[in-house]
PDB file of N, CA and C in Angstrom:
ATOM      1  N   UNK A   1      82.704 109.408 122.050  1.00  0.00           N
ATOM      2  CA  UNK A   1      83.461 108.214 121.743  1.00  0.00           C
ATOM      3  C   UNK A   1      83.923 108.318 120.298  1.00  0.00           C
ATOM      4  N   UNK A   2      84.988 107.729 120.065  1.00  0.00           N
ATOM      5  CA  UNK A   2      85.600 107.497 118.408  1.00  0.00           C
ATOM      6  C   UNK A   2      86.210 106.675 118.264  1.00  0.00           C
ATOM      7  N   UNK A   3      85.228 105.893 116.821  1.00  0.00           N
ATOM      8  CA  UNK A   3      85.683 104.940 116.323  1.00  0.00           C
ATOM      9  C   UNK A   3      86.561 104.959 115.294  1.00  0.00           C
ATOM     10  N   UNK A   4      87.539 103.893 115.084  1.00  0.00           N
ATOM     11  CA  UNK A   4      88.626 103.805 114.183  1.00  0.00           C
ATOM     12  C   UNK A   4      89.236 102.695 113.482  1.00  0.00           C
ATOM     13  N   UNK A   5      88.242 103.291 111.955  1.00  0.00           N
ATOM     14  CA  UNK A   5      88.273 102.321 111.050  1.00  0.00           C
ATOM     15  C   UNK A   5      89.660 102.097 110.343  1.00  0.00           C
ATOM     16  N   UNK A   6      90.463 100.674 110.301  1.00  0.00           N
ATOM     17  CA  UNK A   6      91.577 100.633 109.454  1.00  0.00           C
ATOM     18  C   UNK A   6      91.058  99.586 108.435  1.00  0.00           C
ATOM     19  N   UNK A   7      91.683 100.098 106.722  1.00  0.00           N
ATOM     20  CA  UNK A   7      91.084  99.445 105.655  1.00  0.00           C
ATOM     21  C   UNK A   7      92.206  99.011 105.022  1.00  0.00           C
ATOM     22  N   UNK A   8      92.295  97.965 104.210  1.00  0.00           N
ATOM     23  CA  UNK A   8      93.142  97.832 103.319  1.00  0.00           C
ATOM     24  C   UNK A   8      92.243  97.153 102.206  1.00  0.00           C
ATOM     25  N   UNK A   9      92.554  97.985 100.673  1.00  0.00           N
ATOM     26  CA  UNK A   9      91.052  97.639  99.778  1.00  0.00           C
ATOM     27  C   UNK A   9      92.203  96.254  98.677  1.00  0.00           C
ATOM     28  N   UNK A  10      93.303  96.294  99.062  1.00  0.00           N
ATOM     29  CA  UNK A  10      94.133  95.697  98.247  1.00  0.00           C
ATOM     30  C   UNK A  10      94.067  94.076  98.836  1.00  0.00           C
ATOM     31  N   UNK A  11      93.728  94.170  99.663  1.00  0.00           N
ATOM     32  CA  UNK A  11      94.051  92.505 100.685  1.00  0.00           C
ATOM     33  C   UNK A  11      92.194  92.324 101.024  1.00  0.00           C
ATOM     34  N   UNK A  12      91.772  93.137 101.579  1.00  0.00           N
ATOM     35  CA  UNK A  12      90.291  93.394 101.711  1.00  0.00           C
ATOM     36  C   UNK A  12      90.182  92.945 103.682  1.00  0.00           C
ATOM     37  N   UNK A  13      91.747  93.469 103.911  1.00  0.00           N
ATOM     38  CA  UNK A  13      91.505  94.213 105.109  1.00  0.00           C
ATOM     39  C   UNK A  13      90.640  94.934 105.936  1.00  0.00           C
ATOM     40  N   UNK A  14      89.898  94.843 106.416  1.00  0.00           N
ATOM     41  CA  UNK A  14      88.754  95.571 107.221  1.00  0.00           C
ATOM     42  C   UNK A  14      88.409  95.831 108.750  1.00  0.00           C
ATOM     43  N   UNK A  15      88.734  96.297 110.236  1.00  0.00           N
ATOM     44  CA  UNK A  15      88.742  96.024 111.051  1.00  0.00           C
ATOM     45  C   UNK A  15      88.467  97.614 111.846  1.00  0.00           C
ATOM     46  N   UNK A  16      87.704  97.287 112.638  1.00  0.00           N
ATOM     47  CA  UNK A  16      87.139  98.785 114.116  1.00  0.00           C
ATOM     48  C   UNK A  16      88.132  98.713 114.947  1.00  0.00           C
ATOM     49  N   UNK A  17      88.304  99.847 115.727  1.00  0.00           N
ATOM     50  CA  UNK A  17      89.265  99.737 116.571  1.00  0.00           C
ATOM     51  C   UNK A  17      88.251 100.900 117.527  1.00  0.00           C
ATOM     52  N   UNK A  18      88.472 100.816 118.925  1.00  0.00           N
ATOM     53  CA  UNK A  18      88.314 101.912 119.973  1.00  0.00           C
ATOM     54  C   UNK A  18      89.297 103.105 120.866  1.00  0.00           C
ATOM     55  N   UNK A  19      90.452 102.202 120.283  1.00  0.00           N
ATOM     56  CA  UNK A  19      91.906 103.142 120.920  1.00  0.00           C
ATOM     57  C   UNK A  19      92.795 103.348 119.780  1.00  0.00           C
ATOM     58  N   UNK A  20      93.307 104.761 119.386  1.00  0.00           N
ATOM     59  CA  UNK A  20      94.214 104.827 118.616  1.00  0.00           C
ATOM     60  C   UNK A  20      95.606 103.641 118.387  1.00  0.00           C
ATOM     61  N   UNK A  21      95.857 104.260 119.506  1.00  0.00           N
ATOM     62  CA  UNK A  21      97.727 102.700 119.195  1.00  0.00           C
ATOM     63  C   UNK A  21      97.098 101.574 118.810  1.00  0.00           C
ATOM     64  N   UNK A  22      96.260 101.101 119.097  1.00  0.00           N
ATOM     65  CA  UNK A  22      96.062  99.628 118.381  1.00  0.00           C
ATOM     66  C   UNK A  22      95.310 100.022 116.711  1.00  0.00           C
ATOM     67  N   UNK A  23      95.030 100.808 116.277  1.00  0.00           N
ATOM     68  CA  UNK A  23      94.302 101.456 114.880  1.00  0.00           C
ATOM     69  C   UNK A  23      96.105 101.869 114.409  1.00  0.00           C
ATOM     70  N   UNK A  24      96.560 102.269 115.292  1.00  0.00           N
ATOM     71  CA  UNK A  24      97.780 102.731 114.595  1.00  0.00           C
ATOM     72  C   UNK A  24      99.039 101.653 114.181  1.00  0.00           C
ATOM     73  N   UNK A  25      98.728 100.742 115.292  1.00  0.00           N
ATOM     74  CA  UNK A  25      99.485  99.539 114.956  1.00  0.00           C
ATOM     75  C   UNK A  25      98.976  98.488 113.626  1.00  0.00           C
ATOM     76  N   UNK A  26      97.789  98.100 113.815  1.00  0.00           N
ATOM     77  CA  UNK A  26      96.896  97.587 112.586  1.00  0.00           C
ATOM     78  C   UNK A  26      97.580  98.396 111.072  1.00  0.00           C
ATOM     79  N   UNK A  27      97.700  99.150 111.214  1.00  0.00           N
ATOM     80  CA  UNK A  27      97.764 100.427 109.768  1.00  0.00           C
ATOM     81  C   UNK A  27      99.251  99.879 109.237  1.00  0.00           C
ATOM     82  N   UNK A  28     100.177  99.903 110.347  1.00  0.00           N
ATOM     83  CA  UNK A  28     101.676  99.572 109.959  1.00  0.00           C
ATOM     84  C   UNK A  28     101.768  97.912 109.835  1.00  0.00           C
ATOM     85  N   UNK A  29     101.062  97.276 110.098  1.00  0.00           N
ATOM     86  CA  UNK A  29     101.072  96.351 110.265  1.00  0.00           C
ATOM     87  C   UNK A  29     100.578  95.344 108.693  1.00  0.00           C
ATOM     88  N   UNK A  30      99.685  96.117 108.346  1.00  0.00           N
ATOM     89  CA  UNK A  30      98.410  95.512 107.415  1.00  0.00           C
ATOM     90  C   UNK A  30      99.003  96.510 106.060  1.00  0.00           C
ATOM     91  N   UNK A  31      99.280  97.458 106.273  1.00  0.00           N
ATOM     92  CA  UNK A  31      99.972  98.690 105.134  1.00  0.00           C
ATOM     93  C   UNK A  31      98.732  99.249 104.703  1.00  0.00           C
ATOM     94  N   UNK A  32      97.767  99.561 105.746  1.00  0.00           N
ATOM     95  CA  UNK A  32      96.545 100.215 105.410  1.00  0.00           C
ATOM     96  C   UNK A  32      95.951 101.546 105.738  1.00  0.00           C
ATOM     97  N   UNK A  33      94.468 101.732 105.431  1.00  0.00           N
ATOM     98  CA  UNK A  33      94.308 103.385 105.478  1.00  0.00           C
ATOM     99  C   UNK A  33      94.029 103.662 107.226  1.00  0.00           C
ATOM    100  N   UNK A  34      93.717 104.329 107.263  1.00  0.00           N
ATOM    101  CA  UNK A  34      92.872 104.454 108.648  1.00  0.00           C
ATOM    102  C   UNK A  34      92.513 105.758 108.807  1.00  0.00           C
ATOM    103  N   UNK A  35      90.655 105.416 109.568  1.00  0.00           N
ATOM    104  CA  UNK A  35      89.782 106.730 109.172  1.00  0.00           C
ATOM    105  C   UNK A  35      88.958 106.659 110.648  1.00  0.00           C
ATOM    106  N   UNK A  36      88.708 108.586 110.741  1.00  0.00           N
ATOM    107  CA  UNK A  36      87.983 108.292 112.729  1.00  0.00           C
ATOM    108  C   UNK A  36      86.981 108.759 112.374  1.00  0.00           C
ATOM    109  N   UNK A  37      85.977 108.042 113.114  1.00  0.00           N
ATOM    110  CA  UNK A  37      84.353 108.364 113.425  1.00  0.00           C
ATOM    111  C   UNK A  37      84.503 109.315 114.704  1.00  0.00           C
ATOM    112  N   UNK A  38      83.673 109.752 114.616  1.00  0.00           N
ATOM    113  CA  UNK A  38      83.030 110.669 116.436  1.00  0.00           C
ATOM    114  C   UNK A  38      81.705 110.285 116.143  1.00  0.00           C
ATOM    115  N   UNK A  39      81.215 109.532 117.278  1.00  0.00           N
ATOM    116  CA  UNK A  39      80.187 109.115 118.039  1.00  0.00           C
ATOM    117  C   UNK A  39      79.869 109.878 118.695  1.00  0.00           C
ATOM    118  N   UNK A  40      78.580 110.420 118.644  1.00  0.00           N
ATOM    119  CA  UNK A  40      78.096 111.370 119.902  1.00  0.00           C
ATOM    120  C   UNK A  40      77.070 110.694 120.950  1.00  0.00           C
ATOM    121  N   UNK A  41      76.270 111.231 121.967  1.00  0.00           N
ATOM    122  CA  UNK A  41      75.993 110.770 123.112  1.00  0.00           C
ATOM    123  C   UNK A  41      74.710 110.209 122.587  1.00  0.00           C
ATOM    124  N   UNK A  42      74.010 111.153 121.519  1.00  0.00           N
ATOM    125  CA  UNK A  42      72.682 110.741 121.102  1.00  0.00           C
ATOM    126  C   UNK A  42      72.796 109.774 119.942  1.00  0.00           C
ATOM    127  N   UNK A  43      73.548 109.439 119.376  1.00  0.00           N
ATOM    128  CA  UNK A  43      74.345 108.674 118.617  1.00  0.00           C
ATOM    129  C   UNK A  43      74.074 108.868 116.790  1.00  0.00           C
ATOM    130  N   UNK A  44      74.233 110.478 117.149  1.00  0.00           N
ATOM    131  CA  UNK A  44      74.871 110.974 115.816  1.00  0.00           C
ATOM    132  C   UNK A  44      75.972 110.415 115.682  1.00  0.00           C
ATOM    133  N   UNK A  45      76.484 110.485 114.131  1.00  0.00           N
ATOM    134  CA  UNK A  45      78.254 110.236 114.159  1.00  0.00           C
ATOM    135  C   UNK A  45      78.713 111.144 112.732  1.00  0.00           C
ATOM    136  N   UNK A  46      79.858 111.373 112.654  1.00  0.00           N
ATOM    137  CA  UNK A  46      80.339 112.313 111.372  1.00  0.00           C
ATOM    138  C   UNK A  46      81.652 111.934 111.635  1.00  0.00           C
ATOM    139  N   UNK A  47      82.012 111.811 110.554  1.00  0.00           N
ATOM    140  CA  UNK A  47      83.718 112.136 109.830  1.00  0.00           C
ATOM    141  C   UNK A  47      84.458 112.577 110.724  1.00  0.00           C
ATOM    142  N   UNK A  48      85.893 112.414 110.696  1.00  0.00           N
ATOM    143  CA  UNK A  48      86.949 112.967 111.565  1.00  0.00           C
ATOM    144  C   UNK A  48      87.884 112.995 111.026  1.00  0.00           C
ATOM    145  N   UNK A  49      88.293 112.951 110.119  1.00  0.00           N
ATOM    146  CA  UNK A  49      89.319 112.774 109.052  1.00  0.00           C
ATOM    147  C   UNK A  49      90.117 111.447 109.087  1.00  0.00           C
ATOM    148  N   UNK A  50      91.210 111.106 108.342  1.00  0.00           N
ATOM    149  CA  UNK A  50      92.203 110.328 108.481  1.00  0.00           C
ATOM    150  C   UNK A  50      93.114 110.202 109.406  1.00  0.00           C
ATOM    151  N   UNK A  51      93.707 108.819 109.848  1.00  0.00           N
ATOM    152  CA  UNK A  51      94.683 108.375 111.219  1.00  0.00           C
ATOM    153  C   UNK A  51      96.413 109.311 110.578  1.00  0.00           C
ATOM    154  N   UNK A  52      96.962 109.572 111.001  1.00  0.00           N
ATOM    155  CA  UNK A  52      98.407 109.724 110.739  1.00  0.00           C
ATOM    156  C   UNK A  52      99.602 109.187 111.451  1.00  0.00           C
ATOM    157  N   UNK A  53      99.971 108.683 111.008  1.00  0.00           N
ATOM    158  CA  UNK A  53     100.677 107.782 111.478  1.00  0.00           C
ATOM    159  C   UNK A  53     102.090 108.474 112.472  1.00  0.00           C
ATOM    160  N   UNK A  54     102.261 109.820 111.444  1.00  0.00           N
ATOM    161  CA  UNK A  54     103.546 110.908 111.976  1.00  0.00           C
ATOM    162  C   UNK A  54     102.284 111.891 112.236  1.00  0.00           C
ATOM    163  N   UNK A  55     103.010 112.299 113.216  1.00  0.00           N
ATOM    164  CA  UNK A  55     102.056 113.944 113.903  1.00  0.00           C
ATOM    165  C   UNK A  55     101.265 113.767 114.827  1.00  0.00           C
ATOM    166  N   UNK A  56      99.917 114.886 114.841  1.00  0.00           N
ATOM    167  CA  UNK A  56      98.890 115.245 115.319  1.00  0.00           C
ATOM    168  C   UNK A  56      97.956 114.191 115.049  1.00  0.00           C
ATOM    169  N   UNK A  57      96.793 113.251 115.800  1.00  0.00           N
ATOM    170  CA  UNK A  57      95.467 113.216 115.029  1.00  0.00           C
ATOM    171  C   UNK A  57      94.393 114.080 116.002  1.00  0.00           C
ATOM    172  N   UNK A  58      94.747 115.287 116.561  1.00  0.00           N
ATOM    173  CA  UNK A  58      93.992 115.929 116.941  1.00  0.00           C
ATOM    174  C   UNK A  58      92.650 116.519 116.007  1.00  0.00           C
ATOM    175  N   UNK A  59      91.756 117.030 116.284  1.00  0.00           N
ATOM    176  CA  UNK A  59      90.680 117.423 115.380  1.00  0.00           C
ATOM    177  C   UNK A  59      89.922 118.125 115.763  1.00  0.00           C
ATOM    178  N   UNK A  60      89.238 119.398 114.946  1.00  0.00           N
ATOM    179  CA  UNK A  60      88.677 120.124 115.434  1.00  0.00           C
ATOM    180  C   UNK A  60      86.916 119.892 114.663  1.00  0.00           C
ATOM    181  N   UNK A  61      85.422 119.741 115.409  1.00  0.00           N
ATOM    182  CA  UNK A  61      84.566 119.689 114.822  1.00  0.00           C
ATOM    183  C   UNK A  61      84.136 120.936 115.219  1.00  0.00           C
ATOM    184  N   UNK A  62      83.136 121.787 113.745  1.00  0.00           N
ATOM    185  CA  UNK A  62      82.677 122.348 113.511  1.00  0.00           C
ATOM    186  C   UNK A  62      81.122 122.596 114.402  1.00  0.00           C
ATOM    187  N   UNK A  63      80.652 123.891 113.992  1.00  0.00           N
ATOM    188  CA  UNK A  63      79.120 124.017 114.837  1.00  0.00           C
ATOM    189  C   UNK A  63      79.327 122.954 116.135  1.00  0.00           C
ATOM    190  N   UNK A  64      80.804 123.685 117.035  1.00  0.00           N
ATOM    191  CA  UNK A  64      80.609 123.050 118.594  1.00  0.00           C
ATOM    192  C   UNK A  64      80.935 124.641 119.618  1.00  0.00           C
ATOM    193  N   UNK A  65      81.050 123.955 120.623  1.00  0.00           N
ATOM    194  CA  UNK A  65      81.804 125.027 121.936  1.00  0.00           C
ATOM    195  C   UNK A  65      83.217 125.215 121.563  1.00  0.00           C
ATOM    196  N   UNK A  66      83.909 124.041 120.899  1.00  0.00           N
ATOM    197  CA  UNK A  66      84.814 123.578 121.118  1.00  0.00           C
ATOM    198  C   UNK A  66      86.055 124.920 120.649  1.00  0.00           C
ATOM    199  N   UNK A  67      87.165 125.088 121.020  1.00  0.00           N
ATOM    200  CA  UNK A  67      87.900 126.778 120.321  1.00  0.00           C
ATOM    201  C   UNK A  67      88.839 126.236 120.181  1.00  0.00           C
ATOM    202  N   UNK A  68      89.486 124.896 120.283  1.00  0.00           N
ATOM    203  CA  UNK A  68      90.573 124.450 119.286  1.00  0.00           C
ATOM    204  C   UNK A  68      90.756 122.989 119.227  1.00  0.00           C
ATOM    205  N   UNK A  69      91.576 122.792 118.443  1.00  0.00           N
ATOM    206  CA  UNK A  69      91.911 121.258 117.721  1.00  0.00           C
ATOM    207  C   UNK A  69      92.044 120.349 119.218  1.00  0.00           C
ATOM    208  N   UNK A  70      91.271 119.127 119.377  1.00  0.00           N
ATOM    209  CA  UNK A  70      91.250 118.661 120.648  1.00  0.00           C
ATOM    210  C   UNK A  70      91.492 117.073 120.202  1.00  0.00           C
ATOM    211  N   UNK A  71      91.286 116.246 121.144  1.00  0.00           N
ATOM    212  CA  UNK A  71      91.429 114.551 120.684  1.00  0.00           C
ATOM    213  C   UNK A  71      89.835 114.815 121.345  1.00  0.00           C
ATOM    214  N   UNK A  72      88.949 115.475 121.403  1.00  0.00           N
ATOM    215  CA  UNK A  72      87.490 115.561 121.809  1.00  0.00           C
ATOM    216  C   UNK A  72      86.964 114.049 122.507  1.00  0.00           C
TER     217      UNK A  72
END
């Protein structure tokens, strides 16, 4: 699972999201950052980098099976 934090530190914007388009809409909306968690099953979690608004937010995590950039 991945969570998706959008921030704005200027307004003190703050809000989770569970589906990209609505994290992506929030961002244009609010003029804020936006950052992804990965949740794992045992409920580790680590970094995923930043939302982009243009492009890819595909991602590749490290020490997995995984052999290329995925939406995991």
């Amino acid at each position: 699972m991945k969570i998706y934090h959008v921030i704005n530190k200027d307004t003190g914007y703050s809000e989770e999201f569970y589906d990209l388009p609505s994290a992506k809409w929030a961002m244009k909306v609010n003029d804020a950052k936006g950052f992804i968690t990965k949740v794992w099953a045992n409920g580790d979690f680590e970094p995923a980098g930043e939302i982009t608004l243009k492009g890819t937010n595909k991602t590749y995590f490290a020490n997995t099976k995984q052999k290329k950039a995925s939406y995991c």
